[in-house]
Protein backbone atom coordinates (compact mmCIF):
# COMPACT_ATOMS: atom_id res chain seq x y z
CA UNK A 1 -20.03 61.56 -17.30
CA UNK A 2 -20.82 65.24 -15.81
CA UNK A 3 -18.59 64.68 -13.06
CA UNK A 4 -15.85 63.77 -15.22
CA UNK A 5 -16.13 66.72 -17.65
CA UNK A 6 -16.49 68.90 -14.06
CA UNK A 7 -12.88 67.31 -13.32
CA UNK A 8 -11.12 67.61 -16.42
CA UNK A 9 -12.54 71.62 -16.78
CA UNK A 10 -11.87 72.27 -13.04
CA UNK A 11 -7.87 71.21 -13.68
CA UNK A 12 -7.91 72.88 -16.77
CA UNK A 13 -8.74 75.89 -14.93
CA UNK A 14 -6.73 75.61 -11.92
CA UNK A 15 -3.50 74.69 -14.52
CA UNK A 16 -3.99 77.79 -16.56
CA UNK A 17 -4.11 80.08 -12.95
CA UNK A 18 -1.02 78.49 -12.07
CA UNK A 19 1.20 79.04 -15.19
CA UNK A 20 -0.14 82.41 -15.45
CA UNK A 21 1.27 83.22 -12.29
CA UNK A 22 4.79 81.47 -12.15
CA UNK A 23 6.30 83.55 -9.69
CA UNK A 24 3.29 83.44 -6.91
CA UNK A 25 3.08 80.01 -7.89
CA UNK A 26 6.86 79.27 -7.41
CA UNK A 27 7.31 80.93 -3.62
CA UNK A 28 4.12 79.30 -2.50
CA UNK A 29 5.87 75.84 -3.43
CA UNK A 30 8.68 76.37 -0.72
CA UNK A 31 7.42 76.30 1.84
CA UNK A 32 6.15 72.45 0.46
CA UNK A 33 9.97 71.57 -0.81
CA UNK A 34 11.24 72.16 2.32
CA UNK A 35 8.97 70.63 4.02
CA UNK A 36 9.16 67.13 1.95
CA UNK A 37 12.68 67.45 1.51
CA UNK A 38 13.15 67.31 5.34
CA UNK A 39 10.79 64.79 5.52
CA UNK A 40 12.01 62.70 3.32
CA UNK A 41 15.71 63.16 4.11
CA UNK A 42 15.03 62.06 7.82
CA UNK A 43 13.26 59.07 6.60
CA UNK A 44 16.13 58.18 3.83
CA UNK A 45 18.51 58.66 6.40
CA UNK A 46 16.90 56.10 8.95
CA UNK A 47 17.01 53.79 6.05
CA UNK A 48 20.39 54.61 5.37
CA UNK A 49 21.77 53.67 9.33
CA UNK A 50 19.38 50.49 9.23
CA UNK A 51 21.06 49.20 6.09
CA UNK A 52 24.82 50.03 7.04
CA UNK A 53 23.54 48.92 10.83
CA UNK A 54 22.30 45.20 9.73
CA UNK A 55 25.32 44.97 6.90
CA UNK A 56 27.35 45.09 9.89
CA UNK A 57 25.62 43.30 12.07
CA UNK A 58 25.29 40.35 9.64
CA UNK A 59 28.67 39.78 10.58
CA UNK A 60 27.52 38.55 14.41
CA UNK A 61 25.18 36.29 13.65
CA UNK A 62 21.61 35.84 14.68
CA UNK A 63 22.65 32.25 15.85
CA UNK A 64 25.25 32.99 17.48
CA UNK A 65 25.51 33.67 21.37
CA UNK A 66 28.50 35.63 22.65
CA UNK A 67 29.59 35.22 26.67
CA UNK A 68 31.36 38.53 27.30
CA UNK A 69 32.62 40.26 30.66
CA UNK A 70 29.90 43.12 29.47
CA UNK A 71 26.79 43.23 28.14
CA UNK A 72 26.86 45.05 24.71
CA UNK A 73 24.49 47.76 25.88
CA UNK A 74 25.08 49.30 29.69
CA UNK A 75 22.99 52.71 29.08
CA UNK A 76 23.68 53.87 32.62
CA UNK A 77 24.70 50.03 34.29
CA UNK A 78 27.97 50.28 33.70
CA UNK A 79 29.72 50.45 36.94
CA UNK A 80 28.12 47.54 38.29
CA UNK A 81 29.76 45.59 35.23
CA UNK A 82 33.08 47.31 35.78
CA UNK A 83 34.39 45.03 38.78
CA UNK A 84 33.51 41.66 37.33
CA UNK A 85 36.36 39.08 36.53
CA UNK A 86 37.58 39.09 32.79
CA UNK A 87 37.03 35.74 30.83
CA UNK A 88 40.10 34.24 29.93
CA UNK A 89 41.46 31.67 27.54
CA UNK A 90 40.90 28.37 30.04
CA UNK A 91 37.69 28.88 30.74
CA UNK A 92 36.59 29.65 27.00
CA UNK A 93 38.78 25.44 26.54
CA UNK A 94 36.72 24.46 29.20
CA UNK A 95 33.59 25.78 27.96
CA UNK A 96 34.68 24.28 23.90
CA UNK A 97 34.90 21.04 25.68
CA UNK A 98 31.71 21.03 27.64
CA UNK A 99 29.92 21.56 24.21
CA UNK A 100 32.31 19.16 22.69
CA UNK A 101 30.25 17.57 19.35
CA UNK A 102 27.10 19.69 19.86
CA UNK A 103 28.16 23.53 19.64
CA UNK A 104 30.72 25.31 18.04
CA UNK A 105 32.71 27.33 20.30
CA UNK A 106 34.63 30.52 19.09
CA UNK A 107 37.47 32.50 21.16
CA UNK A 108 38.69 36.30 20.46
CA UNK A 109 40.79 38.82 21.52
CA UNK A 110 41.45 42.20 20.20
CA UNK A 111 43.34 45.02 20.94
CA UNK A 112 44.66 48.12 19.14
CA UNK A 113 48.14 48.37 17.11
CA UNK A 114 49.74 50.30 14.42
CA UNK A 115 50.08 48.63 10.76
CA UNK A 116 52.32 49.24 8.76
CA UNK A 117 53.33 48.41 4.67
CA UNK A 118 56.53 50.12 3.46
CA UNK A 119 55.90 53.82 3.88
CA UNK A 120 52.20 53.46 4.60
CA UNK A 121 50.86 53.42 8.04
CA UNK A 122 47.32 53.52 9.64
CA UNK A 123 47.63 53.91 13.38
CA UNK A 124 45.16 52.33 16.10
CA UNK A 125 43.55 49.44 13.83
CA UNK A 126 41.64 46.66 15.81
CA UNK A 127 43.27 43.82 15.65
CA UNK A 128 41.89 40.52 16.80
CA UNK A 129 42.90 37.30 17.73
CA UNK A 130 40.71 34.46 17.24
CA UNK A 131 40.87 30.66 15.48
CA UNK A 132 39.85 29.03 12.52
CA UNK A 133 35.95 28.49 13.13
CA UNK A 134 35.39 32.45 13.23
CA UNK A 135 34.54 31.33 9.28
CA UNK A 136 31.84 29.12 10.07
CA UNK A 137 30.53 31.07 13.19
CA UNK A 138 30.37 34.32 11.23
CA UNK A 139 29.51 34.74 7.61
CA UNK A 140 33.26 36.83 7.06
CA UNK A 141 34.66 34.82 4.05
CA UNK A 142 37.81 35.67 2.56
CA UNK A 143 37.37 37.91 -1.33
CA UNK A 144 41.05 36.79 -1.85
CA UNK A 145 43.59 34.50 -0.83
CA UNK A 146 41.94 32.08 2.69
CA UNK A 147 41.37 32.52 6.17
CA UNK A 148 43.14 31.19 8.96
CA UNK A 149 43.74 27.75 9.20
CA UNK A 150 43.91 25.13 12.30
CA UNK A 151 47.99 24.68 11.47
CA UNK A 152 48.08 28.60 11.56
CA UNK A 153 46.52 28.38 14.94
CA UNK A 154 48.09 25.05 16.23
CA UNK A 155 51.95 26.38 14.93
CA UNK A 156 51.18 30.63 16.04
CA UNK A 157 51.82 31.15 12.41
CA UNK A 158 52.56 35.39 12.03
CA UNK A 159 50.10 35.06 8.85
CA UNK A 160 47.05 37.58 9.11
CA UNK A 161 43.95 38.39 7.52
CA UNK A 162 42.99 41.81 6.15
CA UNK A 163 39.69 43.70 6.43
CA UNK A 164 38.45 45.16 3.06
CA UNK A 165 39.61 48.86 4.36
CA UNK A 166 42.52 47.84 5.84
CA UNK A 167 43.76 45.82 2.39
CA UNK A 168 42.48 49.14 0.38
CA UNK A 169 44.27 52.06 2.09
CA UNK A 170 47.79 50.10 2.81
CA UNK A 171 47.74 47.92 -0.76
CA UNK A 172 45.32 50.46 -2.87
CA UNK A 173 44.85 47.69 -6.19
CA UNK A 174 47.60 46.17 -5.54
CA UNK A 175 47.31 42.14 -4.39
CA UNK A 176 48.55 42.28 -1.05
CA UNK A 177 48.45 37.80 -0.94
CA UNK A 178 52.12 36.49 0.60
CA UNK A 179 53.21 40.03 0.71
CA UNK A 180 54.77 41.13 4.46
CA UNK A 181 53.48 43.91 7.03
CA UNK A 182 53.94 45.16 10.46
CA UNK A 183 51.74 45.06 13.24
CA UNK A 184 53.31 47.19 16.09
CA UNK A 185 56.96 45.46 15.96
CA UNK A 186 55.76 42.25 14.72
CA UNK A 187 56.42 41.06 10.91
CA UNK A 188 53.57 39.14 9.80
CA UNK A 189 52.50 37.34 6.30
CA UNK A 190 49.39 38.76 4.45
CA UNK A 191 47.04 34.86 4.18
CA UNK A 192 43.91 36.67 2.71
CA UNK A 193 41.52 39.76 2.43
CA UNK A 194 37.81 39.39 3.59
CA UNK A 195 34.57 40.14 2.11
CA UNK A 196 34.07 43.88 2.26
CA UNK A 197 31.56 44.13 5.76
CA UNK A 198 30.27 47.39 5.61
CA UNK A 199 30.80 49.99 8.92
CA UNK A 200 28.25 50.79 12.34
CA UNK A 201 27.36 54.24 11.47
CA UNK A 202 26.43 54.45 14.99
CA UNK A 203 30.00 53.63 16.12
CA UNK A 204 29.91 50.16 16.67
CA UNK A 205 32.84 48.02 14.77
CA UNK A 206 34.18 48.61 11.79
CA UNK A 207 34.65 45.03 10.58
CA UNK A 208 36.58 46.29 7.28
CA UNK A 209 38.61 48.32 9.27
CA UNK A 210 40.19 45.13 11.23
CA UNK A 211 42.51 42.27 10.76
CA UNK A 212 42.49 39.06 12.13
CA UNK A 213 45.52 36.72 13.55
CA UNK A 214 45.70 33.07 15.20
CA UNK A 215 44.72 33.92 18.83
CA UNK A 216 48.12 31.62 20.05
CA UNK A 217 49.91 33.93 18.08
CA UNK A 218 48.01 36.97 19.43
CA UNK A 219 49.00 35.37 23.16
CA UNK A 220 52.66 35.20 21.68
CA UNK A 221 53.26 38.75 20.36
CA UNK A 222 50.65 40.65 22.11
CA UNK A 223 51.04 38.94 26.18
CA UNK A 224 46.91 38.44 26.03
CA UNK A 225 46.80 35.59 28.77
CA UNK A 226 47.92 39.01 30.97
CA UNK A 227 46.41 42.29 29.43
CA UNK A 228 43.52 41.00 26.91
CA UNK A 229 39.52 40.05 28.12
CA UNK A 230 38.16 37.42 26.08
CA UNK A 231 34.91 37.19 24.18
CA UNK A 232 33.64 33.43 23.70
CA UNK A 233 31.20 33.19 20.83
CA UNK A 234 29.05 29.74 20.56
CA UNK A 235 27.39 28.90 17.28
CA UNK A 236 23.84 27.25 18.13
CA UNK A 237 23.94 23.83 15.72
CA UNK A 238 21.86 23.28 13.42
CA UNK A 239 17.81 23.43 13.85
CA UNK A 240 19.02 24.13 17.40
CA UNK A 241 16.73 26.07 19.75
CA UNK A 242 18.93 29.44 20.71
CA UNK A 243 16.87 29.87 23.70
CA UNK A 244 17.83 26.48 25.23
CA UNK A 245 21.22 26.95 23.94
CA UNK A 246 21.80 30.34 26.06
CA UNK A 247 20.28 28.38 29.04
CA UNK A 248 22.94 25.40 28.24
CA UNK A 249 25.76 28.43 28.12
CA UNK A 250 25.07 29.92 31.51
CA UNK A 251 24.49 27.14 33.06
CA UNK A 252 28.30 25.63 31.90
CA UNK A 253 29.70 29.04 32.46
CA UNK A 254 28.39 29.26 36.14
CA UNK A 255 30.34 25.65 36.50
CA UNK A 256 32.98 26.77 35.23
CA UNK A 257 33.34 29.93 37.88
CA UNK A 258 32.21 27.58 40.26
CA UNK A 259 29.16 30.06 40.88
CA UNK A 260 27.01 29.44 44.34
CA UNK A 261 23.21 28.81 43.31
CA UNK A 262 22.72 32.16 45.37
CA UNK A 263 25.07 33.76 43.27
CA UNK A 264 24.59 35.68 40.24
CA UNK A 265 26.09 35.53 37.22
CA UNK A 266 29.74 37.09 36.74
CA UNK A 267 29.22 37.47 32.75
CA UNK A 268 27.03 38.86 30.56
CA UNK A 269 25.45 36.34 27.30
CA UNK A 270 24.86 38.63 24.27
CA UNK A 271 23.15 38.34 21.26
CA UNK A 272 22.59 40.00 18.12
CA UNK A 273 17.99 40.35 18.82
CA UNK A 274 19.12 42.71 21.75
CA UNK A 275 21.69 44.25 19.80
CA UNK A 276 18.95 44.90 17.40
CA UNK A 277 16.38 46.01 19.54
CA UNK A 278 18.56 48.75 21.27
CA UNK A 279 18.98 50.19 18.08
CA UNK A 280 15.28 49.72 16.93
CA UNK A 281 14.67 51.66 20.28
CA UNK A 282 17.31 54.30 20.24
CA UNK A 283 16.96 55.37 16.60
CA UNK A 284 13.17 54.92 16.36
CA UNK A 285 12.68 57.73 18.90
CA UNK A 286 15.76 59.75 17.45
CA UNK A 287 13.76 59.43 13.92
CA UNK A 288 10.78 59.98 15.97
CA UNK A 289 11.51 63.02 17.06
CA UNK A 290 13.13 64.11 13.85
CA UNK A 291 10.17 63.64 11.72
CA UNK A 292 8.18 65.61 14.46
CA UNK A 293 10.24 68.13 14.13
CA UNK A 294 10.53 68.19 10.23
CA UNK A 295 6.36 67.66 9.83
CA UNK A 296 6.23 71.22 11.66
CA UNK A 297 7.80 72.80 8.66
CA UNK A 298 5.26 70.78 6.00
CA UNK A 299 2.92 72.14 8.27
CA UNK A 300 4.05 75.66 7.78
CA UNK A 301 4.41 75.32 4.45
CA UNK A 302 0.36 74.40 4.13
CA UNK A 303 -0.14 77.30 5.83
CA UNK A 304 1.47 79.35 3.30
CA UNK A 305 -0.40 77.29 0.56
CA UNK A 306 -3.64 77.91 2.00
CA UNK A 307 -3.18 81.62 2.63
CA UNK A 308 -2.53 82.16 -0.84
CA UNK A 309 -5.42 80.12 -2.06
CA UNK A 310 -7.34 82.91 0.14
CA UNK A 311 -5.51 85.64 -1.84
CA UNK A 312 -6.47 84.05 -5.05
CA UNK A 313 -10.37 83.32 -4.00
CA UNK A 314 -10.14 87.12 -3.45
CA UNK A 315 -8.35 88.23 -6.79
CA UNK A 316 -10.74 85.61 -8.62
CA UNK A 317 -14.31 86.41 -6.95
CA UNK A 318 -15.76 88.09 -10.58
CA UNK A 319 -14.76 85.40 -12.26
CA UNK A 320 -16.44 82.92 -9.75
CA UNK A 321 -19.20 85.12 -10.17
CA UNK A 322 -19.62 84.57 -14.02
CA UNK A 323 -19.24 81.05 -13.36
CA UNK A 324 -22.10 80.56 -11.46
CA UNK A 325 -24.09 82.84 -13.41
CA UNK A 326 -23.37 80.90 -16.40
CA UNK A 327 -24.21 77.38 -14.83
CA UNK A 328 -21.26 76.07 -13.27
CA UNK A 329 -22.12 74.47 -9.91
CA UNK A 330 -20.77 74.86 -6.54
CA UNK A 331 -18.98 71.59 -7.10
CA UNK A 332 -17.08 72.48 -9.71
CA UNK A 333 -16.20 75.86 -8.22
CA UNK A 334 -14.74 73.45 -5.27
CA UNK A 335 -12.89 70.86 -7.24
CA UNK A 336 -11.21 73.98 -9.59
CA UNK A 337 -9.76 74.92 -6.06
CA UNK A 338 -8.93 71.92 -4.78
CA UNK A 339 -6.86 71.14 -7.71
CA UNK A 340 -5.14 74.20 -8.48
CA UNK A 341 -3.86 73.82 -4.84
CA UNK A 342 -3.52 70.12 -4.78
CA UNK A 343 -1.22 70.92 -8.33
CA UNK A 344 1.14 73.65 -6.00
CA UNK A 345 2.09 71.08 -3.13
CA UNK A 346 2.56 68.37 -6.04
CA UNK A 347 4.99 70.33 -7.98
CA UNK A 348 6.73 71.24 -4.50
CA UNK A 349 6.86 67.97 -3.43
CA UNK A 350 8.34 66.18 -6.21
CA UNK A 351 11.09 69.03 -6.40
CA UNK A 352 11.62 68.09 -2.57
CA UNK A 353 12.14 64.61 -3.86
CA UNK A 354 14.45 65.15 -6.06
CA UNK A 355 16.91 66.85 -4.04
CA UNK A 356 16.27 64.55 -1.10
CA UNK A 357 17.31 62.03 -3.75
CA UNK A 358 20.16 64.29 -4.68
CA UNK A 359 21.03 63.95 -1.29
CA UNK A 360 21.04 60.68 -0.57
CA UNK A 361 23.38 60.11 -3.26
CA UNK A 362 25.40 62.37 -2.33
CA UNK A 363 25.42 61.01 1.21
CA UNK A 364 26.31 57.59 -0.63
CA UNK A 365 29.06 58.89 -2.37
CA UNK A 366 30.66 60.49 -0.01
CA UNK A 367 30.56 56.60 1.94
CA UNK A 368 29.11 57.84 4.99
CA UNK A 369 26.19 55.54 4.43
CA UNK A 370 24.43 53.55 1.59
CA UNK A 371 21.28 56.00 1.42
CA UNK A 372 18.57 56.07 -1.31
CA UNK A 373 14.90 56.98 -1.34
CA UNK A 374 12.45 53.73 -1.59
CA UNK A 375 9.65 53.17 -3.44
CA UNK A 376 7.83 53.93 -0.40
CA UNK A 377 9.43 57.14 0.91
CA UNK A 378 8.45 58.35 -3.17
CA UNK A 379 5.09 57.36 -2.71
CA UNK A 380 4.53 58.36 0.59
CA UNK A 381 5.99 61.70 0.04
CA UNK A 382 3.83 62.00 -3.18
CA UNK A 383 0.22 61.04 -1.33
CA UNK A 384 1.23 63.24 1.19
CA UNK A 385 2.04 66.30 -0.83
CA UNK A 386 -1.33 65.85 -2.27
CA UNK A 387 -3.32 65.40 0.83
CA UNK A 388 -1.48 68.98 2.19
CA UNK A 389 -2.55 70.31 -0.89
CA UNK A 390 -6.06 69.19 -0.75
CA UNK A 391 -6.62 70.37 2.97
CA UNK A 392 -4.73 73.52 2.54
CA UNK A 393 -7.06 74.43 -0.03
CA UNK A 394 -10.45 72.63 1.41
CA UNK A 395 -11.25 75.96 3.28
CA UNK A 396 -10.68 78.58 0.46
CA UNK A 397 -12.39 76.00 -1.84
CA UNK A 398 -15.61 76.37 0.11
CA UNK A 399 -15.54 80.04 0.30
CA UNK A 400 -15.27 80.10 -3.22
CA UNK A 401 -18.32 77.60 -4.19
CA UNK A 402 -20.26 79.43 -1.31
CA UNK A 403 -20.12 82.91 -2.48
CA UNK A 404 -23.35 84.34 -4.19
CA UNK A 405 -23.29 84.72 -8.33
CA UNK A 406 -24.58 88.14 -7.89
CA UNK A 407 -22.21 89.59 -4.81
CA UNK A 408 -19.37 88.44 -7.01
CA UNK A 409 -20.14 89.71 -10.08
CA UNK A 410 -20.54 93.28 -8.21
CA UNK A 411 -17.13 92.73 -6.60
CA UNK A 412 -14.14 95.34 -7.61
């Protein structure tokens, strides 16, 4: 029950030194707001790119395996991709029927055009050819109106499909279902709009920012069996193993080129894991390094903290000294300490939360990324306010308790 009292008396003490001086009290906390705010902003951020990354990326598919003339991610390999045969339509028909009944195989094409509505224009929007399965390989599902069709395909139907942004900046509220558009030259009829995707804030696709046409219609308008590479996506079936799937792929694919055994393969097989661990890899070490670099100024900050702790171990000796000589023990001398500096890098730290959460919504707002601070970026910025606070003042603590009841009440 003694110990108690000791705590409840010791942050009655330390609360009273703090309000009674605001101003000391206030610069010493800035060093602490800083400090958690950069913390805390780096870590929100990081959040912020992984939700916008995978929102994007749930687009791809984690069952889905995608045979491409490149690999997704070349870091410094990409001349030795550069010279390797495009995939083109026949092979990705001859690769369908090979997993005839057991896969679902999935063509594209894209390339860049002008769109136009009326007056309104957006220039260089990806536009990409592709048939009717890209709904069940894919989870893109139309908010209005349908997606393409196997007539659309089968007839090169001029009907597309908008992405979210696309429907947005050329239609505004305005249902844009059976109404007509240009791509480039071409006069096509508006089927649907999809799902909004969310965009790679690390400059990977824009999947709301695209819009999608029957690929015999892209071959029609756009000459793709000359100018256009083609991706080939295969949907693993159901309860399917995607490891023996990918085997089943390259080994078709090498068929298909008529591939040597002693050859290697002309064609890269993607999926979204790797996709996902470059960007683990790449934005764990960026965040790495950023929370390095951002811990250095909670460090200063502690510094500050503890310095003035000194300054008011110093200021306060005679009344340590009448303390002690009234019966107050060296552990109670320590805790009033430890809390009074615990209290400044508390108060800091939940201001530095607030304006990191300030501006993460701000960051949201803006729609450069869906940012907000977790329950565990709170709590860890909390605890770790508190521990600053406690080891900034451990040192200053124990000179207090250890000074002599009769030296202080002679000090001046």
């Amino acid at each position: 029950m003694n110990f108690f009292s000791d705590m409840i008396e010791s942050f009655k003490i330390a609360w009273t030194a703090i309000v009674a001086n605001k101003a000391r009290g206030a610069l010493t906390t800035l060093g602490i707001i800083i400090g958690i705010l950069a913390v805390t902003t780096t870590m929100t951020a990081f959040n912020g790119m992984q939700s916008s990354f995978m929102q994007g990326a749930g687009a791809i598919g984690a069952d889905v395996i995608y045979v491409s003339r490149m690999p997704w991610i070349t870091m410094n390999d990409f001349f030795s991709f550069r010279n390797r045969p495009n995939l083109n339509l026949a092979e990705a028909e001859a690769l369908e029927e090979a997993f005839k009944g057991r896969a679902i195989v999935m063509p594209t094409m894209d390339t860049r055009r002008d769109l136009r509505y009326r007056s309104t224009t957006m220039e260089a929007v990806n536009v990409v050819g592709t048939t009717e399965k890209m709904s069940v390989v894919t989870n893109r599902m139309p908010a209005i109106g349908r997606f393409l069709m196997e007539f659309d395909v089968r007839y090169k139907k001029n009907v597309v499909i908008l992405g979210h942004d696309v429907a947005e900046d050329l239609f505004g509220t305005t249902s844009p279902i059976n109404k007509e558009m240009n791509i480039g030259r071409y006069t096509f009829r508006i089927a649907g709009v999809l799902e909004e995707q969310g965009g790679n804030t690390l400059g990977g696709p824009n999947f709301d920012r695209q819009v999608i046409v029957p690929i015999s219609t892209f071959v029609k308008v756009f000459g793709g069996r000359r100018f256009t590479d083609v991706d080939i996506a295969v949907k693993s079936p159901a309860m399917a193993s995607l490891e023996e799937l990918e085997y089943e792929v390259i080994g078709e694919m090498r068929k298909i080129r008529k591939l040597r055994p002693s050859e290697g393969e002309n064609f890269s097989i993607n999926k979204l894991d790797s996709l996902l661990g470059a960007f683990n890899s790449i934005v764990g070490a960026v965040v790495g390094i950023g929370l390095l670099i951002t811990s250095i100024a909670l460090f200063v900050g502690g510094i500050g903290v503890m310095n003035i702790m000194f300054v008011s171990v110093t200021e306060r000796t005679r009344e340590i000294g009448i303390r002690k000589a009234i019966g107050a023990k060296k552990r109670s001398i320590l805790m009033q300490f430890l809390f009074e500096s615990a209290a400044i890098c508390l108060i800091g730290g939940l201001i530095g939360v607030g304006l990191s959460a300030g501006l993460a919504s701000a960051l949201t707002a803006t729609g450069m990324m869906d940012a907000s601070i977790s329950t565990g970026i709170l709590v860890t910025a909390i605890v770790v306010s508190i521990i600053v606070g406690v080891f900034a003042g451990l040192v200053p603590a124990i000179k207090g308790a250890g000074l002599d009841p009769i030296d202080a009440l002679r000090y001046e």
